[in-house]
N, C-alpha and C. Protein backbone atom coordinates (compact mmCIF):
# COMPACT_ATOMS: atom_id res chain seq x y z
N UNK A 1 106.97 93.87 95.76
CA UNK A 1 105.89 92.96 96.13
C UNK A 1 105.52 92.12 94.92
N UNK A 2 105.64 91.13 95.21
CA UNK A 2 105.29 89.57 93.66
C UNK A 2 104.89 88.23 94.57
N UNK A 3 104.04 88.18 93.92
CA UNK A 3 103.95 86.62 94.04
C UNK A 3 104.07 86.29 92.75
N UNK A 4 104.65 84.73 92.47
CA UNK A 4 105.40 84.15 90.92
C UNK A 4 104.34 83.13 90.79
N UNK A 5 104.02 82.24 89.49
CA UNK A 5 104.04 81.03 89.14
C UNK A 5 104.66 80.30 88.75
N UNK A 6 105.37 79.18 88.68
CA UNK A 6 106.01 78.36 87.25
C UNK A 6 105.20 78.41 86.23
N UNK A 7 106.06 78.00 85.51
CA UNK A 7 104.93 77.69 83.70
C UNK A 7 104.00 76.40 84.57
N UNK A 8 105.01 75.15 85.43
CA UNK A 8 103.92 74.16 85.42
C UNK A 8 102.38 74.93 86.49
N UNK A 9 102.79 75.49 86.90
CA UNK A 9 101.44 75.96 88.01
C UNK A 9 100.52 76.59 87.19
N UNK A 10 101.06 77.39 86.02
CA UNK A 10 100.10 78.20 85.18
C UNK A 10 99.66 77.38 84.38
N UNK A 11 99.57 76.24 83.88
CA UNK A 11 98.89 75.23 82.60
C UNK A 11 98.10 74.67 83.55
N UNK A 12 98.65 74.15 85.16
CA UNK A 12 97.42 73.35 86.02
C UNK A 12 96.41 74.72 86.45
N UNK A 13 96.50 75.41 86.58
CA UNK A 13 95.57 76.35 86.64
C UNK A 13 94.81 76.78 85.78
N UNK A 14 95.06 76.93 84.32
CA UNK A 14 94.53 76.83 82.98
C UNK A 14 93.74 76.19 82.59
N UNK A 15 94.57 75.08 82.48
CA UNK A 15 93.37 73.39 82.49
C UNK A 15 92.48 73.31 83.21
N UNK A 16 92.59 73.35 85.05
CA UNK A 16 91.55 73.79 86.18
C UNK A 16 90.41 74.26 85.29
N UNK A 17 90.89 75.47 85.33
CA UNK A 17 89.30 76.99 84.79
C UNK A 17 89.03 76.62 83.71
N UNK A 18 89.40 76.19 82.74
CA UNK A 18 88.87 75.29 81.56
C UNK A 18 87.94 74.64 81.57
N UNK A 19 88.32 73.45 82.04
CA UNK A 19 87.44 72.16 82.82
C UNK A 19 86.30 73.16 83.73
N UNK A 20 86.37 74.29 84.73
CA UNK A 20 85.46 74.38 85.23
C UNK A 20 84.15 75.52 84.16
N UNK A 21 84.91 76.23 83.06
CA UNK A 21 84.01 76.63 81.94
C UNK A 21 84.13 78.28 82.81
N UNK A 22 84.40 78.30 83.99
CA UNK A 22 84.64 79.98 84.41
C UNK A 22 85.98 80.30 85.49
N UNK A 23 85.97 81.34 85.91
CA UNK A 23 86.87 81.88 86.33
C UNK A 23 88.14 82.84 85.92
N UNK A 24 88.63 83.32 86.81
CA UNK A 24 89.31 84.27 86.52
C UNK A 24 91.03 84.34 87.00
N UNK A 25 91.35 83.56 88.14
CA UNK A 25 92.39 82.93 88.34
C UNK A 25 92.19 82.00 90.04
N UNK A 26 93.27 82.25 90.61
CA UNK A 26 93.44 81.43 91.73
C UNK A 26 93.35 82.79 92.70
N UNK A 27 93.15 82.67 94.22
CA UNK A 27 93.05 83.24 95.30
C UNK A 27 94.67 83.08 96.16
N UNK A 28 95.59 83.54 96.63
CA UNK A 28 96.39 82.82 97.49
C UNK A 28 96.10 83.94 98.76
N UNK A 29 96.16 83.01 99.94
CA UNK A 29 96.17 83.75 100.81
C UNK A 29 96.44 82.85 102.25
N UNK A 30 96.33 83.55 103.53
CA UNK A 30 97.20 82.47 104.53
C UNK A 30 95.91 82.56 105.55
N UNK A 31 95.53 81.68 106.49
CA UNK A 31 95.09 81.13 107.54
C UNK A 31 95.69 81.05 108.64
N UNK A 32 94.84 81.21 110.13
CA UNK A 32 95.78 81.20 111.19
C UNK A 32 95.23 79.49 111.27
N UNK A 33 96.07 78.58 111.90
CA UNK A 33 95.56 76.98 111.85
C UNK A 33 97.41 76.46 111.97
N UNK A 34 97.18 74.89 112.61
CA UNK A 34 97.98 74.40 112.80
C UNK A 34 98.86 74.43 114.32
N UNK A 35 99.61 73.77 113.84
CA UNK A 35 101.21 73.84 115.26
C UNK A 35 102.19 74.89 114.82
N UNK A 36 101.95 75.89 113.50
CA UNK A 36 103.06 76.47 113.40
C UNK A 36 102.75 77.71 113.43
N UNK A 37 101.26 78.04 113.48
CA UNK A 37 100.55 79.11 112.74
C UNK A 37 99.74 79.67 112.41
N UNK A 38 100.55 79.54 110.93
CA UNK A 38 99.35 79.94 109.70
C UNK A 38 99.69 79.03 108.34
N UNK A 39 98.78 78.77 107.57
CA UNK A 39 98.83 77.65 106.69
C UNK A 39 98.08 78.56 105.63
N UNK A 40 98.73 77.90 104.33
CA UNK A 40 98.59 78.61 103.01
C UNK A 40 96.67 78.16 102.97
N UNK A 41 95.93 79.47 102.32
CA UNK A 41 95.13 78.84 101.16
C UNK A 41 94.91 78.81 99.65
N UNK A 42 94.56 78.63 98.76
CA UNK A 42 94.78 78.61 97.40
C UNK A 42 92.84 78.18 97.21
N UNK A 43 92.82 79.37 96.39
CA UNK A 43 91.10 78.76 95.79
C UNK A 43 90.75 79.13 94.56
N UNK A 44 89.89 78.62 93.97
CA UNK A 44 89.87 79.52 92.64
C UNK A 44 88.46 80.46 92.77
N UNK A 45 88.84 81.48 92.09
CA UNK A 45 88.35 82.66 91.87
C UNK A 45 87.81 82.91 91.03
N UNK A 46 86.23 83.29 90.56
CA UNK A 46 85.17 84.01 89.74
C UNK A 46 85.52 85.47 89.60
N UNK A 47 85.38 86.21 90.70
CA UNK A 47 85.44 87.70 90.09
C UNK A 47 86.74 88.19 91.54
N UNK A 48 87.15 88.97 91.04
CA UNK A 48 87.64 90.11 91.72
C UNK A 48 87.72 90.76 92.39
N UNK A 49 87.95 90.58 93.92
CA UNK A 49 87.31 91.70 94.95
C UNK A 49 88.00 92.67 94.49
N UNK A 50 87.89 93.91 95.28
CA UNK A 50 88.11 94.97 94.78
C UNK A 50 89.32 95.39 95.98
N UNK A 51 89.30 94.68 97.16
CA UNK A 51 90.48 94.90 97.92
C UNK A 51 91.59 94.01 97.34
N UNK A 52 91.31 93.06 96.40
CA UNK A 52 92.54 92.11 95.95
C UNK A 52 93.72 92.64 95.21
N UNK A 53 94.56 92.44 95.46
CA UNK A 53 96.34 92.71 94.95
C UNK A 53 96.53 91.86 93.44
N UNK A 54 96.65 91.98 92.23
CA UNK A 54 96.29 91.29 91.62
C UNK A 54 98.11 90.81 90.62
N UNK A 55 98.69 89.66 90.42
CA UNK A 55 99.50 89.32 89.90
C UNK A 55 99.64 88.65 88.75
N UNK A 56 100.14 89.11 87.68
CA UNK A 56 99.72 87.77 86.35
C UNK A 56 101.40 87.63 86.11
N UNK A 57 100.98 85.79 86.17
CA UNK A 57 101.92 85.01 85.22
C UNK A 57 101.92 84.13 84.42
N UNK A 58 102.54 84.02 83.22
CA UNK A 58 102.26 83.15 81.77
C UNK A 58 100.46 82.93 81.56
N UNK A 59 99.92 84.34 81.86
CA UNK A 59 98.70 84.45 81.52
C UNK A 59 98.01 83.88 82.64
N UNK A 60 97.65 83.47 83.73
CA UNK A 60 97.21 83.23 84.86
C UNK A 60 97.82 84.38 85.97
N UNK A 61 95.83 85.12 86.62
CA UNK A 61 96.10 86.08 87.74
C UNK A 61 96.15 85.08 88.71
N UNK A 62 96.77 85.78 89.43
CA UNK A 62 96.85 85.82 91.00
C UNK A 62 96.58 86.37 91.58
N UNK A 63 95.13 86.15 92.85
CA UNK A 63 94.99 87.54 93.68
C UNK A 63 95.37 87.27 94.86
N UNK A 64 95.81 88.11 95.62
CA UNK A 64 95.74 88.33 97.20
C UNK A 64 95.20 89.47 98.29
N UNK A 65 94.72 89.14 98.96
CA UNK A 65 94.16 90.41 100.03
C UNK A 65 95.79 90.80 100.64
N UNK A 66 95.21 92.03 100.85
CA UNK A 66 96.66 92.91 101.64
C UNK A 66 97.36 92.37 102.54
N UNK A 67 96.30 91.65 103.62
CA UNK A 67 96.57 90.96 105.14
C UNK A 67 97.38 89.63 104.68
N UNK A 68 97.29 89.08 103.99
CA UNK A 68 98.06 88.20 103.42
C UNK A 68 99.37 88.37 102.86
N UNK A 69 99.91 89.54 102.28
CA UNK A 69 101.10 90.06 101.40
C UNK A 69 101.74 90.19 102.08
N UNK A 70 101.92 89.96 103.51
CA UNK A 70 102.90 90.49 104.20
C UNK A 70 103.79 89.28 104.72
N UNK A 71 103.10 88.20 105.07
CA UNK A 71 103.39 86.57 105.12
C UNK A 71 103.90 86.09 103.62
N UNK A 72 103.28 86.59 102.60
CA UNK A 72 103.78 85.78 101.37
C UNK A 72 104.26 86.41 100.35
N UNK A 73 104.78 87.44 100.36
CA UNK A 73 105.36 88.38 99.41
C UNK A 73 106.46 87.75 99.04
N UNK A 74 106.63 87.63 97.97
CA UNK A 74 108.35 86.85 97.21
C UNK A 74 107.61 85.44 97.22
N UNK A 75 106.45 84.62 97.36
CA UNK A 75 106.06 83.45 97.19
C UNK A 75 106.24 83.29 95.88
N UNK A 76 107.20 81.77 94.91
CA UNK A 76 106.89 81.44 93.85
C UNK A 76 105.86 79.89 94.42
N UNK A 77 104.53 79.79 93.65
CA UNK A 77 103.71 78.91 93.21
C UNK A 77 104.23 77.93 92.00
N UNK A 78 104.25 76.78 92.73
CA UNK A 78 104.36 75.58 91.90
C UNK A 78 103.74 74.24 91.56
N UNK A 79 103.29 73.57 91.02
CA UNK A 79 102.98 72.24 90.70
C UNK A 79 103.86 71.50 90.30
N UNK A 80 103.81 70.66 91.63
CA UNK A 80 104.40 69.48 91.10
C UNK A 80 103.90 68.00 90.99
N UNK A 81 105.02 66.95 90.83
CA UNK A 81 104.42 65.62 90.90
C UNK A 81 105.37 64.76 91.40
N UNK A 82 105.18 64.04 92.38
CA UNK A 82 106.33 63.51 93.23
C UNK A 82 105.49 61.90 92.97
N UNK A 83 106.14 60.84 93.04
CA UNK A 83 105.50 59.56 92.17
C UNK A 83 104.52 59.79 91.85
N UNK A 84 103.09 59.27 92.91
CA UNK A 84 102.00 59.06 92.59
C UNK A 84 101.14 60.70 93.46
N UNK A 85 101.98 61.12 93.61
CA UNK A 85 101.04 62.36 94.25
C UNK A 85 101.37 63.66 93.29
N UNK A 86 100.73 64.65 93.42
CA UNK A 86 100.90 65.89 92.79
C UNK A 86 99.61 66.80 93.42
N UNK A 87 100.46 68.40 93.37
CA UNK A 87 100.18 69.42 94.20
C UNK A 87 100.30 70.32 93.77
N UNK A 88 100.04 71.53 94.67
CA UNK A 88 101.17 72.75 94.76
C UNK A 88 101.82 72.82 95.64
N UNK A 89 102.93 73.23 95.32
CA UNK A 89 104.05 73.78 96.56
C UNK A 89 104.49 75.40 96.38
N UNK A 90 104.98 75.42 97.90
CA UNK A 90 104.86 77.17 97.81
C UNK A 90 106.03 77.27 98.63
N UNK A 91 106.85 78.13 97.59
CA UNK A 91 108.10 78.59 97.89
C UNK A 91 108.41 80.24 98.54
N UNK A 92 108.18 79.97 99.54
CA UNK A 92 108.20 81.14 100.17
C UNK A 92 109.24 82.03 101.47
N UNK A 93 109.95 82.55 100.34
CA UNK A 93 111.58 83.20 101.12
C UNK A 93 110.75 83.59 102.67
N UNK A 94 109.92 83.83 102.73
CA UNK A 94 109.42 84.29 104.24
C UNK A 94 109.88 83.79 105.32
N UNK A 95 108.97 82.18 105.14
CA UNK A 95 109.13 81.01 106.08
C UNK A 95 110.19 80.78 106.63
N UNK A 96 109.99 80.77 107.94
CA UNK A 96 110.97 80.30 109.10
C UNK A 96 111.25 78.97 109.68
N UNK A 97 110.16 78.62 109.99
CA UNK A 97 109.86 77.30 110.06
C UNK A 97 108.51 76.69 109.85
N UNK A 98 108.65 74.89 109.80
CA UNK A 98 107.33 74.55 109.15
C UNK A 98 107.12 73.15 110.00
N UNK A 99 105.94 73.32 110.16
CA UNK A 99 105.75 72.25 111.49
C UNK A 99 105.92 70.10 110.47
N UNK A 100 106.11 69.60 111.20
CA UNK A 100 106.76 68.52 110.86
C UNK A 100 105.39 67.18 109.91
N UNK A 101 104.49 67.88 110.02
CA UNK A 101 103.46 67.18 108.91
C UNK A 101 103.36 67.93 107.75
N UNK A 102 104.12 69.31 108.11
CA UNK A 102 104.22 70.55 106.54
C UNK A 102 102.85 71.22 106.30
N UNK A 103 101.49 71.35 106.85
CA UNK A 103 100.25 71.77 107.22
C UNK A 103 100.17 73.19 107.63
N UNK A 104 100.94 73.68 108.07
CA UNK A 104 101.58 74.94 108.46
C UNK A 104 103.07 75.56 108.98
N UNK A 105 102.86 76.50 108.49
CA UNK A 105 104.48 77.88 108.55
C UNK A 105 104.57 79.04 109.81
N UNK A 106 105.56 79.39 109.97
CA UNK A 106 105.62 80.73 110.74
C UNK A 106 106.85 81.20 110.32
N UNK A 107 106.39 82.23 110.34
CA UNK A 107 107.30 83.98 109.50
C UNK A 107 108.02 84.63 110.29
């Protein structure tokens, strides 16, 4: 069981909690929503629940609730920048298919 970052996801996450003066890392976890599903969420995180799954990479945690690990287990987290836009993208061996605006997945 892992969820990954890139180096680039871990410096935009860095910089993030920087700029915001707290926190502790990012949240990932999935939503039921959409035409396909369930759709990723990503939030940032103050403290720690105590049911959270907790992952560190290049010094940035990652938490997830249990109900979630099962949809996104093997997820690598990325930032990218495609011309004028930039994100995260989430690479996730799970996914089966992904509805045609990319808003949501099914496993």
């Amino acid at each position: 069981m892992a969820i990954t970052l890139t180096e680039a996801a871990a410096r935009h996450v860095s910089r993030y909690l920087s700029k915001r003066g707290r926190g502790v890392g990012v949240r990932l976890g999935v939503k039921t929503t959409g035409c396909s599903g369930l759709a990723y969420k990503l939030e940032y995180v103050d403290e720690i629940a105590p049911e959270d799954l907790v992952f560190e990479e290049h010094g940035v945690k990652v938490m997830v609730d249990p109900k979630s690990l099962a949809y996104i287990d093997g997820t690598q987290l990325d930032f990218v920048r495609e011309g004028l836009n930039e994100g995260f993208k989430f690479h996730n061996p799970n996914e089966r298919d992904r509805c045609g605006c990319g808003e949501s997945f099914r496993v």
